[in-house]
PDB file of N, CA and C in Angstrom:
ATOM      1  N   UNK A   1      -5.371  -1.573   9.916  1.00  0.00           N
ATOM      2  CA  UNK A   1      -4.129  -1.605   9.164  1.00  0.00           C
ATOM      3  C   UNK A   1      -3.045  -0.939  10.015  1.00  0.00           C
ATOM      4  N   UNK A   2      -1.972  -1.881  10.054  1.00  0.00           N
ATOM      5  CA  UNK A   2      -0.806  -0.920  10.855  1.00  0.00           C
ATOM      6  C   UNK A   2       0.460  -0.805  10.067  1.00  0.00           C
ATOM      7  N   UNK A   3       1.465   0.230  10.499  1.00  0.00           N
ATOM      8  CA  UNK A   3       2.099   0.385   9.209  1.00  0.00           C
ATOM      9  C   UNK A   3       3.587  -0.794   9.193  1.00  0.00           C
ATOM     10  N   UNK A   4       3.353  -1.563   9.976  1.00  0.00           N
ATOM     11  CA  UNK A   4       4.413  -2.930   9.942  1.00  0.00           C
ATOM     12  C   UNK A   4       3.437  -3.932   8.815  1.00  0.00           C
ATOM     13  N   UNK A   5       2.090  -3.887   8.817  1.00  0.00           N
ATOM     14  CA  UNK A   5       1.446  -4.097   7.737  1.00  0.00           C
ATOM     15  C   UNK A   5       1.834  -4.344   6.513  1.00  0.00           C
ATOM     16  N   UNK A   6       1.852  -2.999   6.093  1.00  0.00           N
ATOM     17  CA  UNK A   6       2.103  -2.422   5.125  1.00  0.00           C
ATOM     18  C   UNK A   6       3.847  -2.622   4.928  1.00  0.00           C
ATOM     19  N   UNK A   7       4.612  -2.349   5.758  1.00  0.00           N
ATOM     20  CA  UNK A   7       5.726  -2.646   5.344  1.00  0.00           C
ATOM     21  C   UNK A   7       6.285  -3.996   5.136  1.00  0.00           C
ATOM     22  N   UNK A   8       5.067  -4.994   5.724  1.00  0.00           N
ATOM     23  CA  UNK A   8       5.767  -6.262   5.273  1.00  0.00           C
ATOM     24  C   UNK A   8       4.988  -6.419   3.866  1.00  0.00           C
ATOM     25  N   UNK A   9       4.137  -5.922   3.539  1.00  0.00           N
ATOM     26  CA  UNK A   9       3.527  -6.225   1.955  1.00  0.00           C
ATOM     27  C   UNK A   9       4.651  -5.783   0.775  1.00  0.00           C
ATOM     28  N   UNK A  10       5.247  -4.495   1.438  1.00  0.00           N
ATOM     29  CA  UNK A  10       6.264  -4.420   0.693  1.00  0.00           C
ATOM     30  C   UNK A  10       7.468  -5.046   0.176  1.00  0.00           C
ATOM     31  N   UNK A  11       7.670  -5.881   1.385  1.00  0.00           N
ATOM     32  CA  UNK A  11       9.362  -6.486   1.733  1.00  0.00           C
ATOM     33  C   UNK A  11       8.916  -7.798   1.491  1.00  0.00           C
ATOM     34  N   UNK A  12       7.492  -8.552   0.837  1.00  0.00           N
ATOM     35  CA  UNK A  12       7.409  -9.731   0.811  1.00  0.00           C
ATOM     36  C   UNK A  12       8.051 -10.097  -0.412  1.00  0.00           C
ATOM     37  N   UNK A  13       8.779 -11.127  -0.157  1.00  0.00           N
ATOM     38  CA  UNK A  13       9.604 -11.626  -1.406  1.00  0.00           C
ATOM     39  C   UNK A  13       8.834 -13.524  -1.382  1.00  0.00           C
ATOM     40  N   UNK A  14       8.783 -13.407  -2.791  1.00  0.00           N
ATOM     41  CA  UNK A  14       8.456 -12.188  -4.261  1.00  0.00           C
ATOM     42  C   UNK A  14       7.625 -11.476  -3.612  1.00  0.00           C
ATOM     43  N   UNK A  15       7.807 -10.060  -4.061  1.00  0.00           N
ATOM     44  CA  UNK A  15       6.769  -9.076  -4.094  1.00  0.00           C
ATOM     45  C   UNK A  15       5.574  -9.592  -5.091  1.00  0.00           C
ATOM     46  N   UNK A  16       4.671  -8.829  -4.393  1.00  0.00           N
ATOM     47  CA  UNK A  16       2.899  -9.271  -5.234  1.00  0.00           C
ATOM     48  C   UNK A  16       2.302  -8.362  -5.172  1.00  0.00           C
ATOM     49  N   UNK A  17       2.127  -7.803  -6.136  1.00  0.00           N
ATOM     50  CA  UNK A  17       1.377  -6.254  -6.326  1.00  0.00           C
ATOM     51  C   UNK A  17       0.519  -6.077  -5.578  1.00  0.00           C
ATOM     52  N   UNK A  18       0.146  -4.953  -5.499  1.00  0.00           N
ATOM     53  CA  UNK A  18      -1.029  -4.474  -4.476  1.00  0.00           C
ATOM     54  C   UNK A  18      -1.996  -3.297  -4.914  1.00  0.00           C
ATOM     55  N   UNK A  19      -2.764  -3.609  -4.325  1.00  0.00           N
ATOM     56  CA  UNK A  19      -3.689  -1.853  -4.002  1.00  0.00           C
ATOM     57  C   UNK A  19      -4.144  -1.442  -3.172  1.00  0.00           C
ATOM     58  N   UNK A  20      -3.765  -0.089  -2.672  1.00  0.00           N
ATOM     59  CA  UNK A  20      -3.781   0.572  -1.245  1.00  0.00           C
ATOM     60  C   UNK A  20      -4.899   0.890  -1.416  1.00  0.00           C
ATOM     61  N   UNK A  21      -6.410   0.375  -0.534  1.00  0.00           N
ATOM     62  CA  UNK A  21      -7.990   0.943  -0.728  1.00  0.00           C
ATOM     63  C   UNK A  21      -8.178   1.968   0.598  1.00  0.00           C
ATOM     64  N   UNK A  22      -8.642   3.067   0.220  1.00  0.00           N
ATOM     65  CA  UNK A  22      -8.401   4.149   1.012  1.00  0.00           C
ATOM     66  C   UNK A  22     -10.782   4.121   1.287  1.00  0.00           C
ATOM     67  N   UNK A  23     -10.865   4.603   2.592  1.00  0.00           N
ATOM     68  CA  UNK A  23     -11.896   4.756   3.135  1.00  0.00           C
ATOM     69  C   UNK A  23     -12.975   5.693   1.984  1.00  0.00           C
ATOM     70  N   UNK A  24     -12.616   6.927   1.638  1.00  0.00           N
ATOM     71  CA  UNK A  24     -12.911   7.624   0.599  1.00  0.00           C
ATOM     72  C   UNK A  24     -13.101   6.839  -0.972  1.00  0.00           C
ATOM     73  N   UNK A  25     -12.842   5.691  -1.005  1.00  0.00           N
ATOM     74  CA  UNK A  25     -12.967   4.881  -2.319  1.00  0.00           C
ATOM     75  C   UNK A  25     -11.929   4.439  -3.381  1.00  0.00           C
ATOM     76  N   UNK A  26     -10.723   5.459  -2.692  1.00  0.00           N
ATOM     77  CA  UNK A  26      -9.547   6.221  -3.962  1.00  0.00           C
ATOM     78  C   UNK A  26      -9.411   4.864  -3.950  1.00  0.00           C
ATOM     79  N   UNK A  27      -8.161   4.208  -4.940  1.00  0.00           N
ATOM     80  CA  UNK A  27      -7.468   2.647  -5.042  1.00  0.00           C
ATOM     81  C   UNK A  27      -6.017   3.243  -5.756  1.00  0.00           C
ATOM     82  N   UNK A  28      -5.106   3.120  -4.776  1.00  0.00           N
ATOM     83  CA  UNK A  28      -3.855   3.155  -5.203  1.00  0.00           C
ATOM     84  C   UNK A  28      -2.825   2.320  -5.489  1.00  0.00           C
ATOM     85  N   UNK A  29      -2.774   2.081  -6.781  1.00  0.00           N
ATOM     86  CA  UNK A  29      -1.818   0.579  -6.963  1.00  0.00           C
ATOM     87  C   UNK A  29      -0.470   0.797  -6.755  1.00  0.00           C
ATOM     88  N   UNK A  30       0.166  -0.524  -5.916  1.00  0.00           N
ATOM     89  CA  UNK A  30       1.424  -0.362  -5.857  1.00  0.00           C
ATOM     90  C   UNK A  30       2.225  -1.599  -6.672  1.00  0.00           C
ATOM     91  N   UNK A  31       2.598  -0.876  -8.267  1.00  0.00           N
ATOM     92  CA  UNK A  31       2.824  -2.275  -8.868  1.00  0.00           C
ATOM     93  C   UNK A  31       4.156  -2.885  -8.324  1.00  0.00           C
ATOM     94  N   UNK A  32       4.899  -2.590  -7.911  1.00  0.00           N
ATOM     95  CA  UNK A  32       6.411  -2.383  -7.589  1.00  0.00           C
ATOM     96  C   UNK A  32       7.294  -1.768  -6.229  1.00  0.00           C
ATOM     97  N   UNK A  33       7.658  -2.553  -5.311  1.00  0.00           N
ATOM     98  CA  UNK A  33       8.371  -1.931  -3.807  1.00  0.00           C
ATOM     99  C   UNK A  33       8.761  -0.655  -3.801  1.00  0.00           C
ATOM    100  N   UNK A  34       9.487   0.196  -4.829  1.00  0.00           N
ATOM    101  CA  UNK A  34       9.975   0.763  -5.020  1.00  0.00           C
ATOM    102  C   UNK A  34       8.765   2.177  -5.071  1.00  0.00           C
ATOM    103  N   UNK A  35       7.698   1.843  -5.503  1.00  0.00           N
ATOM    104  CA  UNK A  35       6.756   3.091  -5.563  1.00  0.00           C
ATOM    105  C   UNK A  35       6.125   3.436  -4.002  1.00  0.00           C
ATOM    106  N   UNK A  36       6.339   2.770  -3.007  1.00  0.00           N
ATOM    107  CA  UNK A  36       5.906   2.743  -1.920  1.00  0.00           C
ATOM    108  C   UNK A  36       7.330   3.293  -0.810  1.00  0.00           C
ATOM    109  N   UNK A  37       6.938   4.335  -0.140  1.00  0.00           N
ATOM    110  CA  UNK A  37       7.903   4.881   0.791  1.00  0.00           C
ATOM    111  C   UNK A  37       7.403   4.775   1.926  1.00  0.00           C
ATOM    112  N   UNK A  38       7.712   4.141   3.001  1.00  0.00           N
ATOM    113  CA  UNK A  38       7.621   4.192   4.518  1.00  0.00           C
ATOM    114  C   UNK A  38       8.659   4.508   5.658  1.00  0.00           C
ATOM    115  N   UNK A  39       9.353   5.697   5.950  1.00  0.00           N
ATOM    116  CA  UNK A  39      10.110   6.087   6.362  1.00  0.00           C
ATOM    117  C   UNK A  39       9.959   5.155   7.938  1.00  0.00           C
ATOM    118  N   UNK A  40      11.513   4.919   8.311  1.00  0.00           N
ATOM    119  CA  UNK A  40      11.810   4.106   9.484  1.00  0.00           C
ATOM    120  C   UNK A  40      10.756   4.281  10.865  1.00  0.00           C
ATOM    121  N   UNK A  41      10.691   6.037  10.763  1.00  0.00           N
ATOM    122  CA  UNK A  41      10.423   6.406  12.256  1.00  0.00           C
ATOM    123  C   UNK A  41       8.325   6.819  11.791  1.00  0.00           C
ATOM    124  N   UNK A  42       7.922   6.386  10.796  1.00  0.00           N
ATOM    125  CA  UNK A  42       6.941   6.831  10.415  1.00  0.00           C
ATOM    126  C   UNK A  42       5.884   5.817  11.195  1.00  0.00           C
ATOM    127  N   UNK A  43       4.613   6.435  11.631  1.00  0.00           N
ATOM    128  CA  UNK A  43       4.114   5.635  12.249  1.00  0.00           C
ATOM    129  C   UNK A  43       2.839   5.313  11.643  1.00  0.00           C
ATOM    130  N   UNK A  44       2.303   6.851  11.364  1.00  0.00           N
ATOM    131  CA  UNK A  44       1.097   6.968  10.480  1.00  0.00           C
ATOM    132  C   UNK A  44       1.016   7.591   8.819  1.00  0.00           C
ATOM    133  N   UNK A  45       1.916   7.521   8.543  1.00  0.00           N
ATOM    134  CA  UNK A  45       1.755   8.337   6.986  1.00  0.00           C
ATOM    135  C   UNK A  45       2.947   7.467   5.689  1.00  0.00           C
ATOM    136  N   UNK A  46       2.634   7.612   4.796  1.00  0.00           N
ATOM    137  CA  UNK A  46       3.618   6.898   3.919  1.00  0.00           C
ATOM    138  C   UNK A  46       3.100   7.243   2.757  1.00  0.00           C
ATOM    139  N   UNK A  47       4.226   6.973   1.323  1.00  0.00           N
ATOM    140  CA  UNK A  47       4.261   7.979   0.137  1.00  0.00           C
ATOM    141  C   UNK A  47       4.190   6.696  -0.787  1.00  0.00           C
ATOM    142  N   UNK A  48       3.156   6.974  -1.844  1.00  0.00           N
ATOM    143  CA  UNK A  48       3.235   5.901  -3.181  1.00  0.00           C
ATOM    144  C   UNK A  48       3.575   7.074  -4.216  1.00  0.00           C
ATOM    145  N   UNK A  49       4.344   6.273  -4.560  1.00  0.00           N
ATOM    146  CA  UNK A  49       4.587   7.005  -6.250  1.00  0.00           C
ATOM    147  C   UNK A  49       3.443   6.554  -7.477  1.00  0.00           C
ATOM    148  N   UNK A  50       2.664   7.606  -7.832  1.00  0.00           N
ATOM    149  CA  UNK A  50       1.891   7.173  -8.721  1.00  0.00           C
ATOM    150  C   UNK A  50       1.964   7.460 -10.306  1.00  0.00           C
ATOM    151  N   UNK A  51       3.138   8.193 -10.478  1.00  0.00           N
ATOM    152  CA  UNK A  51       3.846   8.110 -12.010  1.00  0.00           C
ATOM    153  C   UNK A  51       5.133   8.555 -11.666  1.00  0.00           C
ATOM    154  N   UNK A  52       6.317   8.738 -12.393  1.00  0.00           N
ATOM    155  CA  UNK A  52       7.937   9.148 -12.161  1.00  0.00           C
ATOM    156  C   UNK A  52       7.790  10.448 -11.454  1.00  0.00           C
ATOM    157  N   UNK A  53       7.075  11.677 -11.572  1.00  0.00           N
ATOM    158  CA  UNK A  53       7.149  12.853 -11.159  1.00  0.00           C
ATOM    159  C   UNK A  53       5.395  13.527  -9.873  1.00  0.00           C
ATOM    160  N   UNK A  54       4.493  12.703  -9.617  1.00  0.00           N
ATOM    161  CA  UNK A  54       3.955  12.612  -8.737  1.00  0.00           C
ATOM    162  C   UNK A  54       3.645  11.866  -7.698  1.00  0.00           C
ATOM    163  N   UNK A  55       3.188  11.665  -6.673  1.00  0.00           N
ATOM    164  CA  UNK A  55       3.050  11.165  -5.047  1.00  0.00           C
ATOM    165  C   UNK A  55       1.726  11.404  -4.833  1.00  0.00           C
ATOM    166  N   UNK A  56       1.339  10.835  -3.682  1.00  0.00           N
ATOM    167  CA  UNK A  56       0.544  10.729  -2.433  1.00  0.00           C
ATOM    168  C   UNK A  56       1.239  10.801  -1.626  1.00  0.00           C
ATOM    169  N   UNK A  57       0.400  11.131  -0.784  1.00  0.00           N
ATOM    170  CA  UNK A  57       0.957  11.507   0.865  1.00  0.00           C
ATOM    171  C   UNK A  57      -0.152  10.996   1.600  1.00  0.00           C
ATOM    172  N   UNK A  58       0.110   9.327   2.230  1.00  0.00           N
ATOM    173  CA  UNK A  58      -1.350   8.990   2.750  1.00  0.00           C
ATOM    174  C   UNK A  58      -1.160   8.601   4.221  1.00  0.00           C
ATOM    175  N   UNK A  59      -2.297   8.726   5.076  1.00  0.00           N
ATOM    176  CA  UNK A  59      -2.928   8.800   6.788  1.00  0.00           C
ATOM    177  C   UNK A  59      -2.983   7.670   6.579  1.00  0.00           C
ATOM    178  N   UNK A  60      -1.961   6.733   7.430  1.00  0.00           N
ATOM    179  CA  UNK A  60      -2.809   5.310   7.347  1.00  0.00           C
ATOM    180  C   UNK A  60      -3.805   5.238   8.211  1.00  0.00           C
ATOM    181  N   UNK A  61      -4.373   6.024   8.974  1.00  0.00           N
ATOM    182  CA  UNK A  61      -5.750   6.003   9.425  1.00  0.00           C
ATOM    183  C   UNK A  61      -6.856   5.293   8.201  1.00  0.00           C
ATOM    184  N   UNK A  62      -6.654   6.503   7.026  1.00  0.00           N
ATOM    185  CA  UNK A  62      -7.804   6.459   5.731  1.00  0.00           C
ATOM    186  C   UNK A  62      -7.754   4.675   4.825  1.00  0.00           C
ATOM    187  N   UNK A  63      -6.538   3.536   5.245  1.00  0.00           N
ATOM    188  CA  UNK A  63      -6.114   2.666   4.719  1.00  0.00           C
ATOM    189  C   UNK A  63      -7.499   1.930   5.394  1.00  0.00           C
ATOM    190  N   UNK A  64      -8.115   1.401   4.336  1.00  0.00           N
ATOM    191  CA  UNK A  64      -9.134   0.187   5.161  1.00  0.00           C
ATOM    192  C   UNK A  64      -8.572  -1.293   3.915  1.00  0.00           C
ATOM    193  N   UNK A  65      -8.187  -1.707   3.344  1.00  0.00           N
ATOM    194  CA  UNK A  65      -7.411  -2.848   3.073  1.00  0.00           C
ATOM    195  C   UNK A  65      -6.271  -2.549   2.209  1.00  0.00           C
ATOM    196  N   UNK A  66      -5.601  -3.965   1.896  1.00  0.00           N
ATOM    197  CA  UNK A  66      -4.698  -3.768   0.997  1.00  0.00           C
ATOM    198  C   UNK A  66      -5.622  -4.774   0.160  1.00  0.00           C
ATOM    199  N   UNK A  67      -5.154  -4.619  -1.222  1.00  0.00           N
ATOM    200  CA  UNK A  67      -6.145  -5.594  -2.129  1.00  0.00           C
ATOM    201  C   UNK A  67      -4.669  -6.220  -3.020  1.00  0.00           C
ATOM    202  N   UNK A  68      -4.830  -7.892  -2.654  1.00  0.00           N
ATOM    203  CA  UNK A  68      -3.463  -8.590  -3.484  1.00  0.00           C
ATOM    204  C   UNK A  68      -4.349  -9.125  -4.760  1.00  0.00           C
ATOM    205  N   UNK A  69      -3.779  -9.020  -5.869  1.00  0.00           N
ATOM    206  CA  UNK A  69      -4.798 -10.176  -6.721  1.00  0.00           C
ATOM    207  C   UNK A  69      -4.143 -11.271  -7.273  1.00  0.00           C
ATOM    208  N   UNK A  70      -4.621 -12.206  -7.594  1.00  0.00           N
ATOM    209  CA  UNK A  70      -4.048 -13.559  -8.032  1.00  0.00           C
ATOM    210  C   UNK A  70      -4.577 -14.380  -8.072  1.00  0.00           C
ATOM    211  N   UNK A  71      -4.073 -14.998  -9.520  1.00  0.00           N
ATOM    212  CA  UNK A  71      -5.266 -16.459  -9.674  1.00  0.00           C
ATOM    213  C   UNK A  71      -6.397 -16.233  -9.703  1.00  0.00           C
ATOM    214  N   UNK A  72      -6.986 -14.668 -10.179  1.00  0.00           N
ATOM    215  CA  UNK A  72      -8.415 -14.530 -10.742  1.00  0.00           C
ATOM    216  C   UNK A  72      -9.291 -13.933  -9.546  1.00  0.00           C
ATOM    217  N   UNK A  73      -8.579 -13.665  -8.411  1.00  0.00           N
ATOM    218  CA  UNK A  73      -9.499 -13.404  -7.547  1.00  0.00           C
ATOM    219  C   UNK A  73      -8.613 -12.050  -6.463  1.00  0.00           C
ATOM    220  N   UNK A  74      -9.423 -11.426  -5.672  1.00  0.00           N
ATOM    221  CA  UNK A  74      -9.118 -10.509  -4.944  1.00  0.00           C
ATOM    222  C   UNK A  74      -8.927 -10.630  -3.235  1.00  0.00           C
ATOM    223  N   UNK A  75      -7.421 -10.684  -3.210  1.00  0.00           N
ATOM    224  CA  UNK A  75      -7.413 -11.060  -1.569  1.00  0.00           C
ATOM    225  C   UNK A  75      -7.716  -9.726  -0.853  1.00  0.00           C
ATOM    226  N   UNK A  76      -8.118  -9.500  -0.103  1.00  0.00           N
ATOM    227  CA  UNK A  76      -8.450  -8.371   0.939  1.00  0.00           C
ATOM    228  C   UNK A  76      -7.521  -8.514   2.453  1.00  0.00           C
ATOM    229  N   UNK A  77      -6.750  -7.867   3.017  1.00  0.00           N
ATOM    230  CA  UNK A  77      -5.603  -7.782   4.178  1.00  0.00           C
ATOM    231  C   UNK A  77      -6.618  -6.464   5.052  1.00  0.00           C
ATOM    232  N   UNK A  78      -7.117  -7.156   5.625  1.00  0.00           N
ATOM    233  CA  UNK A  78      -8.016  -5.589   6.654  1.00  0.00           C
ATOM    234  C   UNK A  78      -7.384  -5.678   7.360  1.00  0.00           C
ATOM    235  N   UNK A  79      -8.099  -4.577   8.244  1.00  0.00           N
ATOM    236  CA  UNK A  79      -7.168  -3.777   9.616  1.00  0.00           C
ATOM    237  C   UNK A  79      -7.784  -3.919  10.619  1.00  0.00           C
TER     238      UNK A  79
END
């Protein structure tokens, strides 16, 4: 996973929800562009909002797919 990756999952129009699957098992959904922060100069780290008043702070090292779903089934984007 690299983080131009990830930033085009964001910027895909229409956006299509996602879930950030982390090596450790966690699954972080990103229902919305807006919950996902990837600062310009960032190479390895980036911020999901996971309710109005908490975050993650994640290594995209720990990123082993993005998970899109649609039409009943689970796309997988590896790295």
């Amino acid at each position: 996973m690299t983080i131009e990756q990830l930033r085009e999952a964001r910027q895909a129009q229409p956006f299509r929800p996602f879930t950030v699957c982390l090596a450790d098992g966690r699954r972080i959904p990103v229902p919305h562009p807006e919950f996902l922060l990837a600062l310009p100069g960032a190479s390895r780290t980036f911020v999901v909002a996971t309710t109005s008043e908490t975050y993650k702070i994640i290594d995209l090292l720990l990123v082993t797919s993005l998970d899109f779903d649609g039409d009943g089934e689970t796309r997988h984007r590896e790295h």
